[in-house]
PDB file of N, CA and C in Angstrom:
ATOM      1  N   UNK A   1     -45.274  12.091 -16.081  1.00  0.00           N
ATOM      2  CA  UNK A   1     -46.204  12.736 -15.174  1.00  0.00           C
ATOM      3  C   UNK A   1     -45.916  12.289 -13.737  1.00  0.00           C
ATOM      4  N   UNK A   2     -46.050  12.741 -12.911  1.00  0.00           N
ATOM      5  CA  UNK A   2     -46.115  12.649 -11.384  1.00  0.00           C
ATOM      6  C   UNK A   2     -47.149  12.665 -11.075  1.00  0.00           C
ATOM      7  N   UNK A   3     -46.962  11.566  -9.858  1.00  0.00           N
ATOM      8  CA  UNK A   3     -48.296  10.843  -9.046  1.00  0.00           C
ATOM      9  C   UNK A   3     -49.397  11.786  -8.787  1.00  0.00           C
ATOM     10  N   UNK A   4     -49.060  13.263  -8.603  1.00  0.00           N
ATOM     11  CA  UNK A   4     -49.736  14.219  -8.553  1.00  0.00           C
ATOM     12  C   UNK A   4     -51.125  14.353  -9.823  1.00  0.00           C
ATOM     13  N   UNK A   5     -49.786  14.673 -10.563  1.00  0.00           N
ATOM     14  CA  UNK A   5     -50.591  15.103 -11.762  1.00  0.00           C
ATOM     15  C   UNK A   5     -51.503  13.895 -12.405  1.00  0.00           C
ATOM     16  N   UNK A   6     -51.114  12.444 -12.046  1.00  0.00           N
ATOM     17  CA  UNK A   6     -51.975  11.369 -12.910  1.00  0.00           C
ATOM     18  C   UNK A   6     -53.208  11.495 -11.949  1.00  0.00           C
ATOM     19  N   UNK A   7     -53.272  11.676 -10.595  1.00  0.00           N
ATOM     20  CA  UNK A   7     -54.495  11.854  -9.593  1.00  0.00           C
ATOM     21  C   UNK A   7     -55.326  12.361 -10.435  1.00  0.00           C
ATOM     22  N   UNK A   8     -54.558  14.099 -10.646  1.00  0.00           N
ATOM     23  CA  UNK A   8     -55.337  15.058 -10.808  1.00  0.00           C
ATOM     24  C   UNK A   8     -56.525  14.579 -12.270  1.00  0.00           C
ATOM     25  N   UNK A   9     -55.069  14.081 -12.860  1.00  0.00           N
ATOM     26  CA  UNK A   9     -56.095  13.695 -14.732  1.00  0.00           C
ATOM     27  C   UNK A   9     -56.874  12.258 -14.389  1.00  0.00           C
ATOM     28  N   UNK A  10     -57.010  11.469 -13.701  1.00  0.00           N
ATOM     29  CA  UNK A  10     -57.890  10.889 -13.172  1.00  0.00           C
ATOM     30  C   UNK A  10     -58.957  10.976 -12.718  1.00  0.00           C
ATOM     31  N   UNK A  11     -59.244  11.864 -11.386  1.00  0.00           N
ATOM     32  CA  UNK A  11     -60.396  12.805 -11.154  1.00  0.00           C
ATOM     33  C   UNK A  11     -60.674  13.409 -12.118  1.00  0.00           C
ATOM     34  N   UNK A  12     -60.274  14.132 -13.169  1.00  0.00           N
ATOM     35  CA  UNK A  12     -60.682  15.287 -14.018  1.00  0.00           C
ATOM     36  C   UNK A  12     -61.570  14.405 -14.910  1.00  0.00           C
ATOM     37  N   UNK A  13     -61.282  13.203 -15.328  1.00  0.00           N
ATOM     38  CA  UNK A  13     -61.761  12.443 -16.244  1.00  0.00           C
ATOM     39  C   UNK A  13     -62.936  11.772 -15.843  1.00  0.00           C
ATOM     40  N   UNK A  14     -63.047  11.203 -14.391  1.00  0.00           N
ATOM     41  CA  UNK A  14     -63.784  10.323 -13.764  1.00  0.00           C
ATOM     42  C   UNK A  14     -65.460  11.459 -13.498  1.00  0.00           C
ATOM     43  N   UNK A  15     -65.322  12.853 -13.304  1.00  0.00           N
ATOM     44  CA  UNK A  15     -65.852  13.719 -12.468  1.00  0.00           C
ATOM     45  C   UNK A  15     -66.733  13.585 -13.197  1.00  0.00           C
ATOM     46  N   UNK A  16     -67.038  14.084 -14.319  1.00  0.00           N
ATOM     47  CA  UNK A  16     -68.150  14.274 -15.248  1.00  0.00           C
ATOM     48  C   UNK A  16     -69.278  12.843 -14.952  1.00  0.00           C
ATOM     49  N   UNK A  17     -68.655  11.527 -14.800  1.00  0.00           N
ATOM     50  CA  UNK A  17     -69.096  10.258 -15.233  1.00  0.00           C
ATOM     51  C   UNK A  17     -69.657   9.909 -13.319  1.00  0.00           C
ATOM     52  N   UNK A  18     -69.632  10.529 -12.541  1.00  0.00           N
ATOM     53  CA  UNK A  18     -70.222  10.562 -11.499  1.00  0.00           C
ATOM     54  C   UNK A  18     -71.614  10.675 -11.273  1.00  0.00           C
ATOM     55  N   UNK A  19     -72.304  11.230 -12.095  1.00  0.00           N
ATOM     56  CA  UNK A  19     -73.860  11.522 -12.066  1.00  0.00           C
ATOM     57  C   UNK A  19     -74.549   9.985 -12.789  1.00  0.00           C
ATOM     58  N   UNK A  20     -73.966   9.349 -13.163  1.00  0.00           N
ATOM     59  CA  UNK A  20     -74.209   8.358 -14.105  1.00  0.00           C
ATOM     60  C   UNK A  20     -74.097   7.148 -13.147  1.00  0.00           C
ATOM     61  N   UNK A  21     -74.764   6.203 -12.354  1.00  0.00           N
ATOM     62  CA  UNK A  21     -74.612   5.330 -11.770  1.00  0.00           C
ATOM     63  C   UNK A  21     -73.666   4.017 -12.730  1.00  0.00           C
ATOM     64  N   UNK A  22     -74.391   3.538 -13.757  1.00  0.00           N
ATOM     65  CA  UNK A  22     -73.895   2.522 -14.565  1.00  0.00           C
ATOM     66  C   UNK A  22     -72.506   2.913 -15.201  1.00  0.00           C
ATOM     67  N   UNK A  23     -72.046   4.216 -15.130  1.00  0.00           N
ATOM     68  CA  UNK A  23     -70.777   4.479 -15.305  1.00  0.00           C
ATOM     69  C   UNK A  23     -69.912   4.417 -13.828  1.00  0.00           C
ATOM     70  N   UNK A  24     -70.434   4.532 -13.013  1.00  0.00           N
ATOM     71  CA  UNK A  24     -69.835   4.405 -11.941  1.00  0.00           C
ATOM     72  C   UNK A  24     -69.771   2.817 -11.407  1.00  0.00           C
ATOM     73  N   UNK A  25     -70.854   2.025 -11.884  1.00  0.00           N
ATOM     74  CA  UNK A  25     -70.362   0.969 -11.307  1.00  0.00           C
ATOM     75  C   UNK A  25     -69.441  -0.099 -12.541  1.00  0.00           C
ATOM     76  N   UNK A  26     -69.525   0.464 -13.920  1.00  0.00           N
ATOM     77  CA  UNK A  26     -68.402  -0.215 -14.454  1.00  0.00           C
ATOM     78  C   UNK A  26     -67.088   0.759 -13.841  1.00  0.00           C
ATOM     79  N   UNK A  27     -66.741   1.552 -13.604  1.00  0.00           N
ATOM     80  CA  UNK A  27     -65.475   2.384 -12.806  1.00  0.00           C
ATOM     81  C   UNK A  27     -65.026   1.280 -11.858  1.00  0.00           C
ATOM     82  N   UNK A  28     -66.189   0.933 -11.065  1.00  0.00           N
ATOM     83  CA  UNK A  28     -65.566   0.466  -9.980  1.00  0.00           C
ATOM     84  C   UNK A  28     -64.926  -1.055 -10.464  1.00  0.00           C
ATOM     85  N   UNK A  29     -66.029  -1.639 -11.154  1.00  0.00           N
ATOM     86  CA  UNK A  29     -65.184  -2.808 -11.705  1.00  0.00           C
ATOM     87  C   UNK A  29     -64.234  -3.254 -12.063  1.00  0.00           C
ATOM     88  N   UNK A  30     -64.102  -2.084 -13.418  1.00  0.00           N
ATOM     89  CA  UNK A  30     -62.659  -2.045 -14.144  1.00  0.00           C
ATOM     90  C   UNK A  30     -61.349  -1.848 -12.705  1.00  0.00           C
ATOM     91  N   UNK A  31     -61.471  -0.955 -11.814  1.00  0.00           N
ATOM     92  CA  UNK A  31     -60.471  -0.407 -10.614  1.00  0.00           C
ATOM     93  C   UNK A  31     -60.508  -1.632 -10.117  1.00  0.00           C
ATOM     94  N   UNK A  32     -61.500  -2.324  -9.470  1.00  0.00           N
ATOM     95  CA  UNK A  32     -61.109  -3.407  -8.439  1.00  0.00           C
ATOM     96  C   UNK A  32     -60.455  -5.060  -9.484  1.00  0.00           C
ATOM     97  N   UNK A  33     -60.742  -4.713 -10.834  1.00  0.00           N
ATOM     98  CA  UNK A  33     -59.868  -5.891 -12.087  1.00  0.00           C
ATOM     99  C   UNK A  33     -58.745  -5.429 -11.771  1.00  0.00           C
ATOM    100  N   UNK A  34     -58.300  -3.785 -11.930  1.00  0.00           N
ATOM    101  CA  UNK A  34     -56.689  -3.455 -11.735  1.00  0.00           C
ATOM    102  C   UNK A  34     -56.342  -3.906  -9.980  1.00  0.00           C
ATOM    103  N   UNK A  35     -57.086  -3.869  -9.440  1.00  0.00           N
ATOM    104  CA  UNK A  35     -56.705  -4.286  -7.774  1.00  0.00           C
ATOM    105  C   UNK A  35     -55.674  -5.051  -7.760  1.00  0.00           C
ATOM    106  N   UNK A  36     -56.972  -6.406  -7.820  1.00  0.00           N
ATOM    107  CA  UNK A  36     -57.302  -7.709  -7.406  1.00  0.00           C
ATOM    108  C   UNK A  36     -55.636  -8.217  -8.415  1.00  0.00           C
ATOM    109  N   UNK A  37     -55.135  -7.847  -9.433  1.00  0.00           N
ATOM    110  CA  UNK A  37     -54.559  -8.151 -10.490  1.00  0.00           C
ATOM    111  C   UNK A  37     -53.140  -7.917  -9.933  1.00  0.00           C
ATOM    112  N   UNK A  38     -52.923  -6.390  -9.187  1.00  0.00           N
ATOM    113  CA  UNK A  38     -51.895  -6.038  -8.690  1.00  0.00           C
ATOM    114  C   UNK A  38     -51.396  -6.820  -7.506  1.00  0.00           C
ATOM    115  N   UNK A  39     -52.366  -7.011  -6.588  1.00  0.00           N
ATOM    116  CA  UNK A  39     -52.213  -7.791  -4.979  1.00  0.00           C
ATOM    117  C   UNK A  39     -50.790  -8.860  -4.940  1.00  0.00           C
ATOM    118  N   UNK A  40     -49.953  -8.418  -4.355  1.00  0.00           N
ATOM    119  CA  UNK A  40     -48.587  -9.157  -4.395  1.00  0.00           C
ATOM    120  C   UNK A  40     -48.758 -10.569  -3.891  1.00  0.00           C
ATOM    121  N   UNK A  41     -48.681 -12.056  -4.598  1.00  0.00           N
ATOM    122  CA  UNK A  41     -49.257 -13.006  -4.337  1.00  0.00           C
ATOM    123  C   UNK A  41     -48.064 -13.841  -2.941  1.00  0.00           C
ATOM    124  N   UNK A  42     -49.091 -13.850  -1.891  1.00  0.00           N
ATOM    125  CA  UNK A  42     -48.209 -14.195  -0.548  1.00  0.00           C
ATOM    126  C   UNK A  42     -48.315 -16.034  -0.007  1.00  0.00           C
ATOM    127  N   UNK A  43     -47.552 -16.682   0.394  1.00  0.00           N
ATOM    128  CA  UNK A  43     -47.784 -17.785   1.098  1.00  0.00           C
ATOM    129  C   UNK A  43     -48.248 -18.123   2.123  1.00  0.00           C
ATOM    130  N   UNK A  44     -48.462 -16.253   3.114  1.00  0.00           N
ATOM    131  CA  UNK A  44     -48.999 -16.303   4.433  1.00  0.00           C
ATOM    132  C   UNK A  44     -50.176 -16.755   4.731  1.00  0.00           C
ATOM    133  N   UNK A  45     -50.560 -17.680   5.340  1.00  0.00           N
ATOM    134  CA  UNK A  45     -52.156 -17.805   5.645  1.00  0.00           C
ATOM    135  C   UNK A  45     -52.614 -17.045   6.332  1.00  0.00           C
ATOM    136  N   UNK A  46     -53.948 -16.530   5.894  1.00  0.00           N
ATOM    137  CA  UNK A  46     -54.711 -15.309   6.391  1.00  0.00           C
ATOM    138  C   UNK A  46     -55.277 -16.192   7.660  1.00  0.00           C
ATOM    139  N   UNK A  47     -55.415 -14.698   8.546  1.00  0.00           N
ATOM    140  CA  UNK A  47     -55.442 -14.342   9.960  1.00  0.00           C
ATOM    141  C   UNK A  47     -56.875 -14.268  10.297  1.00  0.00           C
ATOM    142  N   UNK A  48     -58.103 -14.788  10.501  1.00  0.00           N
ATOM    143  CA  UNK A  48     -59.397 -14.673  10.928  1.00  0.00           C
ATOM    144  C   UNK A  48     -59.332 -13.446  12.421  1.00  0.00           C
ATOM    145  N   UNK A  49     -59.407 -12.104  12.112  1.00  0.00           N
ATOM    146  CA  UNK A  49     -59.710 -11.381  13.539  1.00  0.00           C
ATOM    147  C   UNK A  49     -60.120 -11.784  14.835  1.00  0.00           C
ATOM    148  N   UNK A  50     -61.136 -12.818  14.458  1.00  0.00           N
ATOM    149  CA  UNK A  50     -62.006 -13.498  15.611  1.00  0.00           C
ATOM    150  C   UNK A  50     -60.730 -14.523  16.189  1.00  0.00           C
ATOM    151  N   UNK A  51     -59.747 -14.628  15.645  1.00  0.00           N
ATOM    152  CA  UNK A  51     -58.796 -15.878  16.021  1.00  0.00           C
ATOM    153  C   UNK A  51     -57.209 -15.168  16.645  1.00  0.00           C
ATOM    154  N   UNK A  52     -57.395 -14.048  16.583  1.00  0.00           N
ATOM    155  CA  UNK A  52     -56.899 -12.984  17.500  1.00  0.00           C
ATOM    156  C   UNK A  52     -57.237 -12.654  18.808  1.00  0.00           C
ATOM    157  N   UNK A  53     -56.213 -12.506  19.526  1.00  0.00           N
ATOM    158  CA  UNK A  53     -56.576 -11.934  21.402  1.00  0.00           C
ATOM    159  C   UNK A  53     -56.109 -10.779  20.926  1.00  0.00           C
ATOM    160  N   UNK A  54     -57.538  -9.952  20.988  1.00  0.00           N
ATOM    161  CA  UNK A  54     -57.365  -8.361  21.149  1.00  0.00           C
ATOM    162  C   UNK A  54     -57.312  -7.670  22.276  1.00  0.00           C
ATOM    163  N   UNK A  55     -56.380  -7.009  22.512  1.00  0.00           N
ATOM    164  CA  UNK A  55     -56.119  -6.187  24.191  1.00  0.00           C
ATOM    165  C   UNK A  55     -57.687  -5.805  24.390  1.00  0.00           C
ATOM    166  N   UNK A  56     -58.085  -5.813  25.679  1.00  0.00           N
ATOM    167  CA  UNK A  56     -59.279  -4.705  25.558  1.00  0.00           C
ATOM    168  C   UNK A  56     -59.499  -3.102  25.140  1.00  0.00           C
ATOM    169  N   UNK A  57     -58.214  -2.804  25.574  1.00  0.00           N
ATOM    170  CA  UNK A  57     -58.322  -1.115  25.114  1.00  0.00           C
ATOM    171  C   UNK A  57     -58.608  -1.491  23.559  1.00  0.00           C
ATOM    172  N   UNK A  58     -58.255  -2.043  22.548  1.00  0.00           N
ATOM    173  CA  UNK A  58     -58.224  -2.251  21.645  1.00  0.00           C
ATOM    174  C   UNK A  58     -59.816  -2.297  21.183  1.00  0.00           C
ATOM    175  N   UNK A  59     -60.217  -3.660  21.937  1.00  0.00           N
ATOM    176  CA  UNK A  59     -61.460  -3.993  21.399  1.00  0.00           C
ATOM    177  C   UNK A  59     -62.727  -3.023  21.260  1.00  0.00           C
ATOM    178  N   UNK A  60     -62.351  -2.137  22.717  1.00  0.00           N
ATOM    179  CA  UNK A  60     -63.416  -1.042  22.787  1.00  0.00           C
ATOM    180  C   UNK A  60     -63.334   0.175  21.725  1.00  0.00           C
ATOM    181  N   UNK A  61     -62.067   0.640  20.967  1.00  0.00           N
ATOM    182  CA  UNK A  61     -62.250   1.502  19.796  1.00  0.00           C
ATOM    183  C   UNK A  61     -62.670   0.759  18.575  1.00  0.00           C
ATOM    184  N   UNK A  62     -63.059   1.228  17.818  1.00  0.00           N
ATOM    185  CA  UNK A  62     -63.621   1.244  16.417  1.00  0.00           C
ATOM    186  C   UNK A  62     -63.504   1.943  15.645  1.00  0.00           C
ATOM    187  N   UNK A  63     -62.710   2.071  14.650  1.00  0.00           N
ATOM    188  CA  UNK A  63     -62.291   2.826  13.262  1.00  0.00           C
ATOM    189  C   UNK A  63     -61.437   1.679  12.131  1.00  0.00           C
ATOM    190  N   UNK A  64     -60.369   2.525  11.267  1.00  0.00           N
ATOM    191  CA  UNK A  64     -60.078   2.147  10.269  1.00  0.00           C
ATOM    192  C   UNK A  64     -58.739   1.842  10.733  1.00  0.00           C
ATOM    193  N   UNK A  65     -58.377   0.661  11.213  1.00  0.00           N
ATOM    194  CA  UNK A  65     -56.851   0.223  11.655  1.00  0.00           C
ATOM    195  C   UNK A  65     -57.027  -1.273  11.236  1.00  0.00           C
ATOM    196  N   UNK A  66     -55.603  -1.423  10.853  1.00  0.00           N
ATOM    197  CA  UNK A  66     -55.223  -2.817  10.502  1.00  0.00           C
ATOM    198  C   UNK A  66     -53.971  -2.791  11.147  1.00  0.00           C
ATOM    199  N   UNK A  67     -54.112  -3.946  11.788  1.00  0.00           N
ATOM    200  CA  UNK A  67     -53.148  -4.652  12.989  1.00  0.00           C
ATOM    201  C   UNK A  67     -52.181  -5.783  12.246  1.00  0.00           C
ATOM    202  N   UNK A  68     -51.022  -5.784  12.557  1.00  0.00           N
ATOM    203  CA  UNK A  68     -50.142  -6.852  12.227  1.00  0.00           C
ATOM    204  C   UNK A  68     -50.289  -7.994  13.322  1.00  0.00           C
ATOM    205  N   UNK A  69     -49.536  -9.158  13.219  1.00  0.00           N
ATOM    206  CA  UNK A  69     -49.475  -9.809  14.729  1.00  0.00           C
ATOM    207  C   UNK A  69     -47.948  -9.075  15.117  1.00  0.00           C
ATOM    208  N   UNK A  70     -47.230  -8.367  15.081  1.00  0.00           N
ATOM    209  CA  UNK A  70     -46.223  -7.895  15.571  1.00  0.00           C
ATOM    210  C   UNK A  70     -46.934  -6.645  16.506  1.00  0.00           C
ATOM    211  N   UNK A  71     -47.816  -5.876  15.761  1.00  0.00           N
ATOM    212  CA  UNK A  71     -48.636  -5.143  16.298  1.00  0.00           C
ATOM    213  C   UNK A  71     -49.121  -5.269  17.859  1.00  0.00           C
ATOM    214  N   UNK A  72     -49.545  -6.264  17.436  1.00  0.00           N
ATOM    215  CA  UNK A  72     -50.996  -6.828  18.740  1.00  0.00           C
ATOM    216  C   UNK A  72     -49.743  -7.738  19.595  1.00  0.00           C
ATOM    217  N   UNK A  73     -48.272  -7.587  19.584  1.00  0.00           N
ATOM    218  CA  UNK A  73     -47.770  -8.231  20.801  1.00  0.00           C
ATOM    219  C   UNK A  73     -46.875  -7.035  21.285  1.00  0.00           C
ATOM    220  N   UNK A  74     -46.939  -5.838  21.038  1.00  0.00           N
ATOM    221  CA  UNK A  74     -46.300  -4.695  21.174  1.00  0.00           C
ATOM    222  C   UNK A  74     -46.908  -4.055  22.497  1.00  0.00           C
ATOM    223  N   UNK A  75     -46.832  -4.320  23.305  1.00  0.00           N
ATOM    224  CA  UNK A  75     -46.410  -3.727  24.954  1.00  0.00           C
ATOM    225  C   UNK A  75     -47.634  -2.616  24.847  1.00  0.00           C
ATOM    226  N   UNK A  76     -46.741  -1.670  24.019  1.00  0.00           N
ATOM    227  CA  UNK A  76     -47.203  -0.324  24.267  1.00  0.00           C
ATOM    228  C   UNK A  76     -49.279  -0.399  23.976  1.00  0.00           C
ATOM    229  N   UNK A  77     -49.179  -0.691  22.915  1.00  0.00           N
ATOM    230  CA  UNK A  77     -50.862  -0.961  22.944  1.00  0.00           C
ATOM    231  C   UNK A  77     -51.699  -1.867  23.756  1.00  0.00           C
ATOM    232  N   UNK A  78     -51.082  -2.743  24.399  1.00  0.00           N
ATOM    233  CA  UNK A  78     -51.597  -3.166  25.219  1.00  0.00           C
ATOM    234  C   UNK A  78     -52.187  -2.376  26.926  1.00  0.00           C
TER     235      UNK A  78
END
């Protein structure tokens, strides 16, 4: 099957079990066991945001971005 098609039989399966809260929150469980399980295990020590110098143009938007530190020394966004 292709990534397509496992989506599709995923949703198709999940849809019905949507009206059902307690099915939805074992869903989420079981998904975030497959997560947490997958997460490629790194040596990097994590980065506290607050322990970042964010450009100001930066600081003033708000949405869904994740910054590298290669990112945040890149000229152009600054």
């Amino acid at each position: 099957m292709t990534n397509v098609q496992l989506r599709e039989e995923l949703f198709r399966e999940i849809n019905p079990l949507l009206d059902n809260n307690a099915a939805i929150k074992k869903i989420l469980v079981f998904l975030r066991s497959i997560s947490s399980e997958s997460q490629p295990v790194t040596d990097s020590p994590k980065i506290r945001l607050d322990d970042l110098e964010i450009p100001e143009k930066l600081r003033r938007k708000r949405g869904c971005i994740r910054l590298t530190e290669e990112d945040m020394k890149d000229e152009r966004i600054q």
